[in-house]
Protein backbone atom coordinates (compact mmCIF):
# COMPACT_ATOMS: atom_id res chain seq x y z
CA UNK A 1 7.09 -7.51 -31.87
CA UNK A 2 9.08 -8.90 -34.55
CA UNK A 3 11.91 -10.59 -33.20
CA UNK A 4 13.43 -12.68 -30.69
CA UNK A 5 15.02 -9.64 -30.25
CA UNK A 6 11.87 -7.68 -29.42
CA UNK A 7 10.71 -10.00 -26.95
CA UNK A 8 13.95 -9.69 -24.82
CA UNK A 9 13.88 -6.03 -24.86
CA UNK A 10 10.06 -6.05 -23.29
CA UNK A 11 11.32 -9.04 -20.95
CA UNK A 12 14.01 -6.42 -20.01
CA UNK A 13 11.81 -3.68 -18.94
CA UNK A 14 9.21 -5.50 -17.08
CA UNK A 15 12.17 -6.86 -15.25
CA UNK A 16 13.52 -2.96 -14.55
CA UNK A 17 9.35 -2.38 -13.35
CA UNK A 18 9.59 -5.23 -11.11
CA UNK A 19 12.62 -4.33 -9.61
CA UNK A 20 12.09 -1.01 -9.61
CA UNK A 21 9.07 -1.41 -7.17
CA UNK A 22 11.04 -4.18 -4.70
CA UNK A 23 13.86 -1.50 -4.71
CA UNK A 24 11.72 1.22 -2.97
CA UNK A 25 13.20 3.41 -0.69
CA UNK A 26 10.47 5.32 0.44
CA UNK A 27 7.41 4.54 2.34
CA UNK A 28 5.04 1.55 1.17
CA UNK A 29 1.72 1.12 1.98
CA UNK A 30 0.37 -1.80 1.01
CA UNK A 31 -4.04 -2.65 0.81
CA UNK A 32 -5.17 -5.90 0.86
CA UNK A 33 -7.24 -6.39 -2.45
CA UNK A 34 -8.42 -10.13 -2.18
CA UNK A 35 -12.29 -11.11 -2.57
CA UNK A 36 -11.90 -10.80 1.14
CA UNK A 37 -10.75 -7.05 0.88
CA UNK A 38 -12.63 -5.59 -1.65
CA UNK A 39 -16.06 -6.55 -0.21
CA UNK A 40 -14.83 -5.05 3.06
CA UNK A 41 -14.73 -1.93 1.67
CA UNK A 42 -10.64 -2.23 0.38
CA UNK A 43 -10.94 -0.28 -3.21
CA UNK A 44 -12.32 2.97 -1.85
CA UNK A 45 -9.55 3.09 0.88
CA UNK A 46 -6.79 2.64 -1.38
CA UNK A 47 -8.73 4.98 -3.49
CA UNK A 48 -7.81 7.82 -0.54
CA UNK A 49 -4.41 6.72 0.29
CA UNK A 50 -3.71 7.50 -3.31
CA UNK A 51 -6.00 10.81 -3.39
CA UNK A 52 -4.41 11.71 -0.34
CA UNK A 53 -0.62 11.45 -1.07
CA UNK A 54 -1.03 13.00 -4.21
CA UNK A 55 -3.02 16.02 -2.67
CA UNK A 56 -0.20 16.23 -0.61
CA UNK A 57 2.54 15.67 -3.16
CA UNK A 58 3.98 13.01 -1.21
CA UNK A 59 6.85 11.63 -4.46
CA UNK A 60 8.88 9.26 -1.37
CA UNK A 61 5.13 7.29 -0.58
CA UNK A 62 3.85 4.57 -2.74
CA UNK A 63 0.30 2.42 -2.62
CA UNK A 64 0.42 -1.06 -4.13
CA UNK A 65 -1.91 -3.81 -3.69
CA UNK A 66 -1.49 -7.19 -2.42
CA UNK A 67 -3.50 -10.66 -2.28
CA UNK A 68 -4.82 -11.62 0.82
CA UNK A 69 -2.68 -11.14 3.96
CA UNK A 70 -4.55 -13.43 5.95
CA UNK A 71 -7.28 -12.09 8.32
CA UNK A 72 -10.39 -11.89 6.80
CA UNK A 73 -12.26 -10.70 9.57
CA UNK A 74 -10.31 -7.98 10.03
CA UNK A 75 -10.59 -6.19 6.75
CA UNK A 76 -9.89 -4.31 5.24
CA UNK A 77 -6.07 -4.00 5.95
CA UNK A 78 -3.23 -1.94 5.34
CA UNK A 79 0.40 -2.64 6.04
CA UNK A 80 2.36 0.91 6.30
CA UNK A 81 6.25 -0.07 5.89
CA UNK A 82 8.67 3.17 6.39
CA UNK A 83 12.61 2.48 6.20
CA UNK A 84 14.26 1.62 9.30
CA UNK A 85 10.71 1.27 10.95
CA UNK A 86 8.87 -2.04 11.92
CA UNK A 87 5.63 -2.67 9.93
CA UNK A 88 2.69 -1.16 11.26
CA UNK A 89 -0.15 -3.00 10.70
CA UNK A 90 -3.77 -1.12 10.07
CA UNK A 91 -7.23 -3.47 10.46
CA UNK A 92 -10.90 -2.51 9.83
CA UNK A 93 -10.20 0.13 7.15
CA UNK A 94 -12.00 3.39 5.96
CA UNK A 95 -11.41 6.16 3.63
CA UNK A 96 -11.60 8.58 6.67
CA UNK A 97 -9.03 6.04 8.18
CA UNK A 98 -6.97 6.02 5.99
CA UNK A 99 -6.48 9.84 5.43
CA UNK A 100 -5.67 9.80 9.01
CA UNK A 101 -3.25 7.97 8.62
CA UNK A 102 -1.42 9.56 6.44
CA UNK A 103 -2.01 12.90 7.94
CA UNK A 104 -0.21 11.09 11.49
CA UNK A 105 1.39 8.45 10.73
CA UNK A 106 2.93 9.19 7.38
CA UNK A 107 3.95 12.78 7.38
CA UNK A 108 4.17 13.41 11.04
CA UNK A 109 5.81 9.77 12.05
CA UNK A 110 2.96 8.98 14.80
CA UNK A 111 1.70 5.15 14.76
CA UNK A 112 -2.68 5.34 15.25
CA UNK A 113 -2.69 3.00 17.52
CA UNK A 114 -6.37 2.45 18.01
CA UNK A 115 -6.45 1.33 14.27
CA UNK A 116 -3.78 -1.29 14.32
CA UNK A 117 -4.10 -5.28 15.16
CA UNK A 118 -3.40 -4.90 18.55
CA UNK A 119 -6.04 -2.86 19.05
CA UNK A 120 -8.89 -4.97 16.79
C-alpha cells in the first residue's frame, strides 16, 4: 500500500466480503464459537458441518461462526437459517449431530426435533 488510493481500494473489497456474506441466499448455519462454545465441544462440530457439506458438494450452504448466542448451558449451538424458513435452533452439539443434521434437515428439509431448544 502506497496510496490513499490503495487503502480505499482494500476498504472497497472488504466491504464487497462483508456484504457478500449478509447477502446470502442460501442456507446459513451458524456455530456458536465463544469461550462458552469451544470448550463445549463447538470447533469439532463446525469442523463436520463443513466436512460434511463439502463431501456432499452442497455450493447453496454456508458455515460461519458467531460470538456467543446466549445459553451457555446449552452448548454447543447451532442456528440453521434456510430462506423463507423460521430459524431452527440446534442445542447440545456433536459432530455425529451435526452430520445428521445436514443429512435431514439440510438436504431433505426435515427439522430434528429432539436436538433443538425445545427439546433441551
Amino acid at each position: 500500500m502506497k496510496s490513499l488510493a490503495d487503502l480505499e481500494a482494500i476498504r472497497q473489497r472488504a466491504a464487497t466480503d462483508v456484504n457478500i456474506r449478509r447477502e446470502h441466499d442460501g442456507t446459513r448455519i451458524v456455530v456458536g464459537m465463544a469461550t462458552c462454545g469451544i470448550a463445549a465441544g463447538a470447533r469439532p462440530v463446525m469442523t463436520a458441518f463443513v466436512e460434511e457439506i463439502g463431501k456432499r458438494n452442497l455450493s447453496d450452504v454456508s458455515v460461519v461462526q458467531t460470538g456467543c448466542i446466549g445459553m451457555c448451558r446449552l452448548e454447543p449451538i447451532v442456528e440453521v437459517m434456510r430462506p423463507g424458513e423460521e430459524k431452527v435452533t440446534y442445542v447440545k452439539m456433536t459432530p455425529e449431530k451435526a452430520r445428521r443434521v445436514v443429512s435431514e434437515h439440510i438436504v431433505n428439509g426435515n427439522i430434528v426435533a429432539e436436538y433443538t431448544i425445545g427439546n433441551a
